[in-house]
Protein backbone atom coordinates (compact mmCIF):
# COMPACT_ATOMS: atom_id res chain seq x y z
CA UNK A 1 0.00 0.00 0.00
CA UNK A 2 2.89 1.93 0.68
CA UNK A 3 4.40 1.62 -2.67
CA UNK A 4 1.14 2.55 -4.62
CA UNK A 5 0.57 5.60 -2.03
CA UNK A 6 3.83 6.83 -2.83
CA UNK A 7 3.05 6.39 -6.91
CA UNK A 8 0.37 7.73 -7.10
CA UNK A 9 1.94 11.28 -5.18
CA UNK A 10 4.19 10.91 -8.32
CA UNK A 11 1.12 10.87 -10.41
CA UNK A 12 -0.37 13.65 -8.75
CA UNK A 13 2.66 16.22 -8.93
CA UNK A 14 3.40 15.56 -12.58
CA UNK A 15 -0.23 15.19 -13.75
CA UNK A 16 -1.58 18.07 -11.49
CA UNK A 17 1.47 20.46 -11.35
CA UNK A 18 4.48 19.43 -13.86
CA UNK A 19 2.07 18.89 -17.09
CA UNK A 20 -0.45 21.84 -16.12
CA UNK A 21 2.42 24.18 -16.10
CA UNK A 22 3.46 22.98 -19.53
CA UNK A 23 -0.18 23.59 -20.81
CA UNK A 24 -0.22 26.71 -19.16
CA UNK A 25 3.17 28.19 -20.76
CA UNK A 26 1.83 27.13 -24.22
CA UNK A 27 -1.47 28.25 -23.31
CA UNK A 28 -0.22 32.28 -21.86
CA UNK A 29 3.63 32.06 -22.65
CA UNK A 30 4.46 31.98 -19.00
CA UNK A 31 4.87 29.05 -16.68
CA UNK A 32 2.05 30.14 -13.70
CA UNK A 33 4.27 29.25 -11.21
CA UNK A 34 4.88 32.03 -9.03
CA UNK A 35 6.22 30.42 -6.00
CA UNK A 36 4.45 30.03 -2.20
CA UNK A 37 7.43 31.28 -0.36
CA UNK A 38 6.93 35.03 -0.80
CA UNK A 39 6.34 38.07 1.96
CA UNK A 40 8.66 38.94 4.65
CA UNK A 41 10.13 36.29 7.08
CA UNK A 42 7.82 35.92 9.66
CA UNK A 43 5.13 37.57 8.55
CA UNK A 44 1.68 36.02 8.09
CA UNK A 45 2.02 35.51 4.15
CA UNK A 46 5.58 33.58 4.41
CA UNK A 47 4.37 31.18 7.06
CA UNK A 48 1.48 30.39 4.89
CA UNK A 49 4.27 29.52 2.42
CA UNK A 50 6.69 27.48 4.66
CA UNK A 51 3.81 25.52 6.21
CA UNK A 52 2.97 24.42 3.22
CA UNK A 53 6.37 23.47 1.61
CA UNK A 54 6.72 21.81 4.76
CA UNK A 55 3.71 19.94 5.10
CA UNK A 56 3.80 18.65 1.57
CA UNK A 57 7.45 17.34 2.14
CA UNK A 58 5.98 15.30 5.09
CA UNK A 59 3.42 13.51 3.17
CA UNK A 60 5.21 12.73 0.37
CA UNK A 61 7.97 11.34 2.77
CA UNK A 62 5.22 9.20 4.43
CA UNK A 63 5.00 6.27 2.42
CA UNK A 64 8.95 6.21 1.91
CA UNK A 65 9.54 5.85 5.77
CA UNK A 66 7.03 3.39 5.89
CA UNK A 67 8.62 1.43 2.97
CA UNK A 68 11.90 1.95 4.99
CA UNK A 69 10.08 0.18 8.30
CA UNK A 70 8.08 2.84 10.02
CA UNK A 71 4.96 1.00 11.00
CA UNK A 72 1.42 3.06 10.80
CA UNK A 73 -1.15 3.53 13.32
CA UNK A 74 -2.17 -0.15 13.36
CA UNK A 75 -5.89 1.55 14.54
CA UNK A 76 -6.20 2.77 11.04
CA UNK A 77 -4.48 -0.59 8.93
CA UNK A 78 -8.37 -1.81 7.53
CA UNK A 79 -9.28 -3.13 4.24
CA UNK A 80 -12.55 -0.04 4.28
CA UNK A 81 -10.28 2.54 5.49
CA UNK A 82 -7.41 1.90 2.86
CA UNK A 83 -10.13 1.36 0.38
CA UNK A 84 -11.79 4.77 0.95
CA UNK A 85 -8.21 6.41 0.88
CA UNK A 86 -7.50 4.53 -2.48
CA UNK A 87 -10.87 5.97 -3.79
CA UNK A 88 -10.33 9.27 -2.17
CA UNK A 89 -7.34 9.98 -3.43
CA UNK A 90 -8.50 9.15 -7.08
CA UNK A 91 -11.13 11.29 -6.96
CA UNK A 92 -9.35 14.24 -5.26
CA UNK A 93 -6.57 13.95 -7.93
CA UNK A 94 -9.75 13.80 -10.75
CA UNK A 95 -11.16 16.89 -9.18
CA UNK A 96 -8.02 18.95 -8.58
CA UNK A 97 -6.98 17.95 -12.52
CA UNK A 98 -10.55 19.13 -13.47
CA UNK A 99 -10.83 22.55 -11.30
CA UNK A 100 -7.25 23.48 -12.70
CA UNK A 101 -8.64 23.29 -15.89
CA UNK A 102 -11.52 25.03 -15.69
CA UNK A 103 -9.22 28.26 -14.56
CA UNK A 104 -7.79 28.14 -18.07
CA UNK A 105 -5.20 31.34 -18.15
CA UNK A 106 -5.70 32.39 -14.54
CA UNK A 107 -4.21 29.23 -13.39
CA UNK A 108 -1.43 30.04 -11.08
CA UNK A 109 1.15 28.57 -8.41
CA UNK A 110 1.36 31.62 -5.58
CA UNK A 111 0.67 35.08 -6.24
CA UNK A 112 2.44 37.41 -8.13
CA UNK A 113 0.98 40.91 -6.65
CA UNK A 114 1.42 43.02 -10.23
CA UNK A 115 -0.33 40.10 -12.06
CA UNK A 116 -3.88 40.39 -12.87
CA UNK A 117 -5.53 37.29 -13.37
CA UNK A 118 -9.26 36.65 -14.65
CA UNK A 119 -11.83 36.26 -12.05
CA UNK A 120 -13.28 32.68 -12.49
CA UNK A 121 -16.49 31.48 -11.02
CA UNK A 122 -17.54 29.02 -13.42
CA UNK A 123 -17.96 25.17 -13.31
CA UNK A 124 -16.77 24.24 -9.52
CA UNK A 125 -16.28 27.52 -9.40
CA UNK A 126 -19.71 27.63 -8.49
CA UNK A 127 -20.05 25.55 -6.39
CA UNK A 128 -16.37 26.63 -3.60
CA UNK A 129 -14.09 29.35 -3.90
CA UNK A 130 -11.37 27.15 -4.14
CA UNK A 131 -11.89 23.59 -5.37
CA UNK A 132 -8.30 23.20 -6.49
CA UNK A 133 -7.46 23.37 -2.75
CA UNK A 134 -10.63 21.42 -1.44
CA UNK A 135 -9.72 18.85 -4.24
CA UNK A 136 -5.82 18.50 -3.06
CA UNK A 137 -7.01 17.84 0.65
CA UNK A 138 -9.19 15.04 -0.44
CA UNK A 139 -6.44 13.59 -2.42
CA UNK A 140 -3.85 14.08 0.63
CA UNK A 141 -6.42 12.72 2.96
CA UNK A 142 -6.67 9.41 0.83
CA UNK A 143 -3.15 9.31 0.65
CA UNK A 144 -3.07 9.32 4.23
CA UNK A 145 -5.24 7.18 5.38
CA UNK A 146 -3.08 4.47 2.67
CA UNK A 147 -0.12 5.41 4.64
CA UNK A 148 -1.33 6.51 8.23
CA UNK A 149 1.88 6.48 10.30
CA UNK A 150 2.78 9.13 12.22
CA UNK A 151 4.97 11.62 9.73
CA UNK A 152 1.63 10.94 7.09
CA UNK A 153 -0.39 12.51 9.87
CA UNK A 154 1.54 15.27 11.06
CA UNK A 155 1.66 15.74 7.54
CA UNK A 156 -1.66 16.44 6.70
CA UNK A 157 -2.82 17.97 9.92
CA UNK A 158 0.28 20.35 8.50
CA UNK A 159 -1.72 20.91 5.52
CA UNK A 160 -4.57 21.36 6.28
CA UNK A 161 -3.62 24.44 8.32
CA UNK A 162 -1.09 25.50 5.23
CA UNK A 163 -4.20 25.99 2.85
CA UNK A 164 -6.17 27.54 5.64
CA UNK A 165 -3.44 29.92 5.65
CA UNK A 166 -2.81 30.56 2.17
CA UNK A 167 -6.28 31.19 0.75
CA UNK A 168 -7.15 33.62 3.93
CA UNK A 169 -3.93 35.68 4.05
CA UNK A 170 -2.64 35.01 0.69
CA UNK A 171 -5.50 34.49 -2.12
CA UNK A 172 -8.09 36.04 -0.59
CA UNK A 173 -6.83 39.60 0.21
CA UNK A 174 -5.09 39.40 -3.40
CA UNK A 175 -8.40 38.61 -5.22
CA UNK A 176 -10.05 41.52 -3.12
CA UNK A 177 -7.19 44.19 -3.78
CA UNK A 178 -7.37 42.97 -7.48
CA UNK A 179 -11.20 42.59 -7.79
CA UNK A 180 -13.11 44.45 -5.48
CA UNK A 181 -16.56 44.22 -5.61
CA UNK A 182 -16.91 41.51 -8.08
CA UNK A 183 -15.03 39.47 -5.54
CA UNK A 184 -16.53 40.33 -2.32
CA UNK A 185 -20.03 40.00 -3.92
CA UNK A 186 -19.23 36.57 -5.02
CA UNK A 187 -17.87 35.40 -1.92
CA UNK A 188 -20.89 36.27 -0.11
CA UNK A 189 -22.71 33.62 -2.45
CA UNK A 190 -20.44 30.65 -2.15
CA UNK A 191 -18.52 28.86 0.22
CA UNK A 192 -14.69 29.11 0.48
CA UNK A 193 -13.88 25.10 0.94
CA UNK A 194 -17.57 23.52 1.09
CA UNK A 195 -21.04 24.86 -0.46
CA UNK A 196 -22.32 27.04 1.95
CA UNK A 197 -19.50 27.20 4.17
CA UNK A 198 -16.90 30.15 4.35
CA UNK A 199 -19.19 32.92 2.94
CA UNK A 200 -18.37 36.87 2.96
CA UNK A 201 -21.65 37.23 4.71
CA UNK A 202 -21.39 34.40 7.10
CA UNK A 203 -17.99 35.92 8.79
């Protein structure tokens, strides 16, 4: 289980990062990739950065320490629970594929503050704020629960507060400076991670 977790975080870093950038740069001339290590150190913006660097290191170390001997939480070692985080993190890989495409040109790794990217609230779009990131944390939390030892856990517990992070101190406040109105009026109709959940209106 170890071995396929540990694919199939191959499949989802070239298939969801490595061959979107290459569509990207044919699709806009430029790679999208603006980095997630950005702001000054210590400030709110470059912890949302290093958290999740970080966090992402951990799980994709997770199933190589437990290939190397670590043993998981033998609590979580069922046939239903590695099934669901087989089919979880298929699904979550589908989705995240699928929402990047639906951004089209505005597709973009990190913020670059003097870029202006199209607003898009289309497709999933409609439906969360952010379904690339909603998408990922399915597919980590599958991956997890393939591999749940301890550094798989810490891992994702890692991420989860990383995208918490980067879409409220990062995305969001760029989106509103960049804009305005459009953005604040559609965030008061849908959720940020979950229909429903996250709204302008709500906070």
């Amino acid at each position: 289980m170890a071995a396929l977790a540990l694919a199939l975080y191959v499949v989802f870093l070239v298939g969801g990062f490595a061959l979107r950038e290459v569509v990207h740069r044919r699709m806009t001339g430029a790679s999208g990739i603006n980095g997630v290590l950005s702001g000054r150190p210590g400030s709110a913006v470059w912890w949302a950065g290093l958290v999740l660097v970080l966090s992402t290191v951990l799980c994709i170390a997770a199933p190589i320490v437990q290939l190397s001997g670590l043993d998981p939480v033998s609590a979580l070692v069922t046939p239903p629970i590695q099934i669901a985080g087989i089919v979880l993190a298929v699904l979550g890989f589908l989705g995240t594929v699928v929402a990047q495409h639906i951004m089209g040109p505005s597709w973009r790794v990190g913020v670059d503050p003097d870029e202006t990217t199209g607003l898009v609230t289309r497709g999933a779009f409609a439906i969360v704020r952010n379904p690339v990131f909603t998408s990922t944390v399915v597919c980590f939390l599958g991956l997890t629960l393939m591999v749940p030892n301890i550094i798989a856990l810490i891992g994702f517990i890692g991420l989860l507060i990383a995208v918490e992070l980067q879409v409220r101190v990062v995305e969001e406040p760029y989106l509103r400076r960049t804009h305005g109105e459009a953005y604040i009026g559609y965030g008061r109709e849908v959720g940020r991670f979950l229909p429903g959940v996250g709204r302008f209106g709500n906070q």
